[in-house]
PDB file of N, CA and C in Angstrom:
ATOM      1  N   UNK A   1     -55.310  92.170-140.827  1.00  0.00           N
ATOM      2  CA  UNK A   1     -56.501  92.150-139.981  1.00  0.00           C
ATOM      3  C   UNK A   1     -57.697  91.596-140.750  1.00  0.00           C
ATOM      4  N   UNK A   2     -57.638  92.250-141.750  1.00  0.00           N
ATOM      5  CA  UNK A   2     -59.034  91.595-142.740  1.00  0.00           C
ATOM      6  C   UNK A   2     -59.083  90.100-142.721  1.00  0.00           C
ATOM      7  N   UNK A   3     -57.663  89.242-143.118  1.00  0.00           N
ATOM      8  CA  UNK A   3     -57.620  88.328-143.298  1.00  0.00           C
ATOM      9  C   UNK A   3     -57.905  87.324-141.971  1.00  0.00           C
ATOM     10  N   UNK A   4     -57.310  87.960-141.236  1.00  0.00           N
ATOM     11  CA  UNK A   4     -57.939  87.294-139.742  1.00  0.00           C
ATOM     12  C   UNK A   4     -59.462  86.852-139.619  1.00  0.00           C
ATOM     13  N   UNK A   5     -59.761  88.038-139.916  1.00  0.00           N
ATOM     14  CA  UNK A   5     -61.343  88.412-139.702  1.00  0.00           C
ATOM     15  C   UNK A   5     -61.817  87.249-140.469  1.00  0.00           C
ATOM     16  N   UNK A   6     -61.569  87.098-141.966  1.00  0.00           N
ATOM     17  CA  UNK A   6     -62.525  85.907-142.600  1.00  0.00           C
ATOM     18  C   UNK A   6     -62.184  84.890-141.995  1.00  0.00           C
ATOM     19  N   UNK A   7     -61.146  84.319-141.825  1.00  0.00           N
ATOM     20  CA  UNK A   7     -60.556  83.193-141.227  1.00  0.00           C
ATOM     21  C   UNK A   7     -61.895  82.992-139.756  1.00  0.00           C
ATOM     22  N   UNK A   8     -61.647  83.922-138.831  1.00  0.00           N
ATOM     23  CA  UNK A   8     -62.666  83.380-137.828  1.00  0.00           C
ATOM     24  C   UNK A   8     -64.072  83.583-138.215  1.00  0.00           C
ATOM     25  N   UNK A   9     -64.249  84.405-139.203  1.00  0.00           N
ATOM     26  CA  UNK A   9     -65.664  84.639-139.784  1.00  0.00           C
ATOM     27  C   UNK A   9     -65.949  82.852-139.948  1.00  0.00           C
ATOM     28  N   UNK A  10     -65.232  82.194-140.763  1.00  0.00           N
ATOM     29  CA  UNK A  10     -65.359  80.813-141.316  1.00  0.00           C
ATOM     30  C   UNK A  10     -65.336  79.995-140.169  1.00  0.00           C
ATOM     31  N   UNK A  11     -64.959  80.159-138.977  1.00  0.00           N
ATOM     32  CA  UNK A  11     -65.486  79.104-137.984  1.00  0.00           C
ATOM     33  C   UNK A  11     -63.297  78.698-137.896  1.00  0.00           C
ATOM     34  N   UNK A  12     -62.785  79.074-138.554  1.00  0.00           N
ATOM     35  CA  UNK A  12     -61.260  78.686-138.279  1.00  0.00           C
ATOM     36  C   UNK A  12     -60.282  79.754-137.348  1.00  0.00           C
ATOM     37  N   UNK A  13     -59.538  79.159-136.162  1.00  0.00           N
ATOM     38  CA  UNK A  13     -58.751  79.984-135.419  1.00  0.00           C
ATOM     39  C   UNK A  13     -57.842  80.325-136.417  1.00  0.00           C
ATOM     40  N   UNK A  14     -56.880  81.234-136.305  1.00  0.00           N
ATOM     41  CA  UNK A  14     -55.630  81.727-136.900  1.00  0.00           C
ATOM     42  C   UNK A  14     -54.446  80.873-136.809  1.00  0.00           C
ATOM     43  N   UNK A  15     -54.076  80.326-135.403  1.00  0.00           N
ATOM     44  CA  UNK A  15     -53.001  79.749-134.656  1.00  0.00           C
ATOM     45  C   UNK A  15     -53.433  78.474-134.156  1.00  0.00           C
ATOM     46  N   UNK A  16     -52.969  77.246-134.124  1.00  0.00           N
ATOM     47  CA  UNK A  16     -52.717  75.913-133.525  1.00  0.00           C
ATOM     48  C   UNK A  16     -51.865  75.388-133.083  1.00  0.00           C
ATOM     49  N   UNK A  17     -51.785  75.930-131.416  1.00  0.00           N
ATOM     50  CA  UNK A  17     -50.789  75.729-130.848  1.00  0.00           C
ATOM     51  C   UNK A  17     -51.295  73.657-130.352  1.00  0.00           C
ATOM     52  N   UNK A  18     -50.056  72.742-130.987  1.00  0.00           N
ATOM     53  CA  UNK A  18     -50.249  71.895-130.636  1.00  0.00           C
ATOM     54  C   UNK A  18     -49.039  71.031-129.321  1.00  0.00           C
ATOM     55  N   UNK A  19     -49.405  70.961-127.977  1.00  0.00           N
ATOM     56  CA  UNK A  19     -48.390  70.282-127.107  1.00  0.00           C
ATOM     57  C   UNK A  19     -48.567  68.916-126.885  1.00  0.00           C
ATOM     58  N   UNK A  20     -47.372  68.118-126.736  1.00  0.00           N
ATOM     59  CA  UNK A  20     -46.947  67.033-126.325  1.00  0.00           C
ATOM     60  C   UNK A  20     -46.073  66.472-125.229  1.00  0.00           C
ATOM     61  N   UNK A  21     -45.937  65.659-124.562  1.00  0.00           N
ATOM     62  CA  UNK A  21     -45.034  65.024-123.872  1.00  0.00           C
ATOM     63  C   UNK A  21     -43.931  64.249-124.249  1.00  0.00           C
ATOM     64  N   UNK A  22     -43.411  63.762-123.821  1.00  0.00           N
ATOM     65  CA  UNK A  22     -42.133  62.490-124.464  1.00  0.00           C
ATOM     66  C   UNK A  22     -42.574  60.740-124.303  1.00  0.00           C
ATOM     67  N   UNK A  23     -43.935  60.716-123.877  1.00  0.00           N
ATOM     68  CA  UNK A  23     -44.375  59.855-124.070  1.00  0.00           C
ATOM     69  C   UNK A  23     -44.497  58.914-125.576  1.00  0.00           C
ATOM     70  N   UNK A  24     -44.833  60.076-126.328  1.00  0.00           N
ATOM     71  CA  UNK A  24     -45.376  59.968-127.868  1.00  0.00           C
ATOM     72  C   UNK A  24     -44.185  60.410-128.700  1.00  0.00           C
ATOM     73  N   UNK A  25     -42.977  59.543-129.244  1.00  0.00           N
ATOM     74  CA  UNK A  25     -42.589  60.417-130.257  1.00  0.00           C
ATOM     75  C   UNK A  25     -43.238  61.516-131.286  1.00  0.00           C
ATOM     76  N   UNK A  26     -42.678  62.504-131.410  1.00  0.00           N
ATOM     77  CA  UNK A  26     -43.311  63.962-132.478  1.00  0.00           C
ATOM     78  C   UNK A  26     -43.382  63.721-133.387  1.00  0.00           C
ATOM     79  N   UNK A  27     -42.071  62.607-134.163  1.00  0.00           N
ATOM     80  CA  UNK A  27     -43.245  61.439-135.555  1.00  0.00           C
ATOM     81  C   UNK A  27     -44.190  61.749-135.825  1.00  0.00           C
ATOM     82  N   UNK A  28     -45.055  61.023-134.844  1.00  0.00           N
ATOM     83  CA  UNK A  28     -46.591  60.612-134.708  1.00  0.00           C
ATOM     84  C   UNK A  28     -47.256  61.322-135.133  1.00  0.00           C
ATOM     85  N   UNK A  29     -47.392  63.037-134.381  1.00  0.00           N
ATOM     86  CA  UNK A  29     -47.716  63.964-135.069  1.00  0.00           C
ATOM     87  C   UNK A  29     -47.942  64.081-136.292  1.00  0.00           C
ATOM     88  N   UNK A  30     -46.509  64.222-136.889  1.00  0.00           N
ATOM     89  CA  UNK A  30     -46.192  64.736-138.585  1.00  0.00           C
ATOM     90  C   UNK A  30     -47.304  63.962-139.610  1.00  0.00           C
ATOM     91  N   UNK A  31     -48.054  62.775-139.499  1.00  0.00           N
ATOM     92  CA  UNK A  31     -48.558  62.424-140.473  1.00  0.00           C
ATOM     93  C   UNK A  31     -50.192  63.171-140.223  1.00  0.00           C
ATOM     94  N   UNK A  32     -50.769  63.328-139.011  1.00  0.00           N
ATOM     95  CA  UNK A  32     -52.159  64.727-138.727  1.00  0.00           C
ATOM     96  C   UNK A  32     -51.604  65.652-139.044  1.00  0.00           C
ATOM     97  N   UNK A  33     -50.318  66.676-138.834  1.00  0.00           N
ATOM     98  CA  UNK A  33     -50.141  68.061-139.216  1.00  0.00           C
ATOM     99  C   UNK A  33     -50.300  67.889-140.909  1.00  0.00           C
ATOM    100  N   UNK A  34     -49.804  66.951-141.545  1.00  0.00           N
ATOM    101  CA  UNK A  34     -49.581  67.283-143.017  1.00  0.00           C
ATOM    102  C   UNK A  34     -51.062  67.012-143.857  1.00  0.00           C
ATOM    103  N   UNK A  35     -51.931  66.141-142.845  1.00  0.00           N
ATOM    104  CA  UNK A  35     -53.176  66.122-144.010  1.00  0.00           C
ATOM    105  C   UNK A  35     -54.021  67.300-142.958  1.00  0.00           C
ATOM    106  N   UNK A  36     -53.710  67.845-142.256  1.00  0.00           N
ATOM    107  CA  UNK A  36     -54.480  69.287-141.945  1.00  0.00           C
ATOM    108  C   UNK A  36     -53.856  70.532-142.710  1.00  0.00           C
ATOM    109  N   UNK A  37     -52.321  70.589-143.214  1.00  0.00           N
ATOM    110  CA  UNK A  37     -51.849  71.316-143.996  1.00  0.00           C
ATOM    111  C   UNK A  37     -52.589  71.220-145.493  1.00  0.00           C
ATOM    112  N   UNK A  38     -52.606  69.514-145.553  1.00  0.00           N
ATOM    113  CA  UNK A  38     -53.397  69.504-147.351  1.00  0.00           C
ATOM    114  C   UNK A  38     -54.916  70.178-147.012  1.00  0.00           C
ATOM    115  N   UNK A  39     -55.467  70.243-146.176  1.00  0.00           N
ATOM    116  CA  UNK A  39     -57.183  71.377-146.206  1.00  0.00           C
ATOM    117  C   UNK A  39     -56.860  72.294-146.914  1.00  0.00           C
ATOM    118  N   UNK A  40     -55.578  72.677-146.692  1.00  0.00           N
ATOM    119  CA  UNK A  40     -55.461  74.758-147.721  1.00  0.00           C
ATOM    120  C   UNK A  40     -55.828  75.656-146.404  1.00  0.00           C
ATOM    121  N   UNK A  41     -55.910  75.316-145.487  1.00  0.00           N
ATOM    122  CA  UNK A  41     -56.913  76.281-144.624  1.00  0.00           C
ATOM    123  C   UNK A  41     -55.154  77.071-143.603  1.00  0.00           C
ATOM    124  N   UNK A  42     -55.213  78.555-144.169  1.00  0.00           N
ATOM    125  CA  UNK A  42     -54.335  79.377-143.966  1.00  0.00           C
ATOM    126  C   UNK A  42     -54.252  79.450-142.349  1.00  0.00           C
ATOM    127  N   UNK A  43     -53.579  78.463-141.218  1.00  0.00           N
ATOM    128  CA  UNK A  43     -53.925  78.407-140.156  1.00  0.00           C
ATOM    129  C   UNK A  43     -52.265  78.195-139.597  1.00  0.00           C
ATOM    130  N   UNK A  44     -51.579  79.117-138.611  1.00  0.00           N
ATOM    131  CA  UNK A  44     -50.442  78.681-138.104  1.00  0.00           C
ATOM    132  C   UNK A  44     -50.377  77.397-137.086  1.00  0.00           C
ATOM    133  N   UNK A  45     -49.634  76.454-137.711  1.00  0.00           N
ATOM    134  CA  UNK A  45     -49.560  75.523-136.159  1.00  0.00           C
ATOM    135  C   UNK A  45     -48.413  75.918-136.053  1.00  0.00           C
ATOM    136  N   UNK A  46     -48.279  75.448-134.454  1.00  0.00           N
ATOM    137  CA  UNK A  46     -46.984  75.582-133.624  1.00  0.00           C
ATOM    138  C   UNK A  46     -46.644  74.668-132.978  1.00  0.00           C
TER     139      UNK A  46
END
């Protein structure tokens, strides 16, 4: 809970739920998820 707490204290959700269609291969994705993973910022995507 604490940790939650700073997380939105800092202006960051916990969870990033991200959806797509089959328009866009999920590829595409993978190269934004991994330089939002390099931030450090303790955030679940989904």
């Amino acid at each position: 809970l604490a940790h939650t707490t700073r997380q939105v204290a800092q202006g960051w959700e916990t969870r990033l739920r991200i959806g797509f269609n089959s328009l866009l291969p999920a590829e595409c994705l993978f190269p934004a998820i991994r330089e939002f993973y390099e931030l450090g910022v303790p955030v679940d995507v989904q």
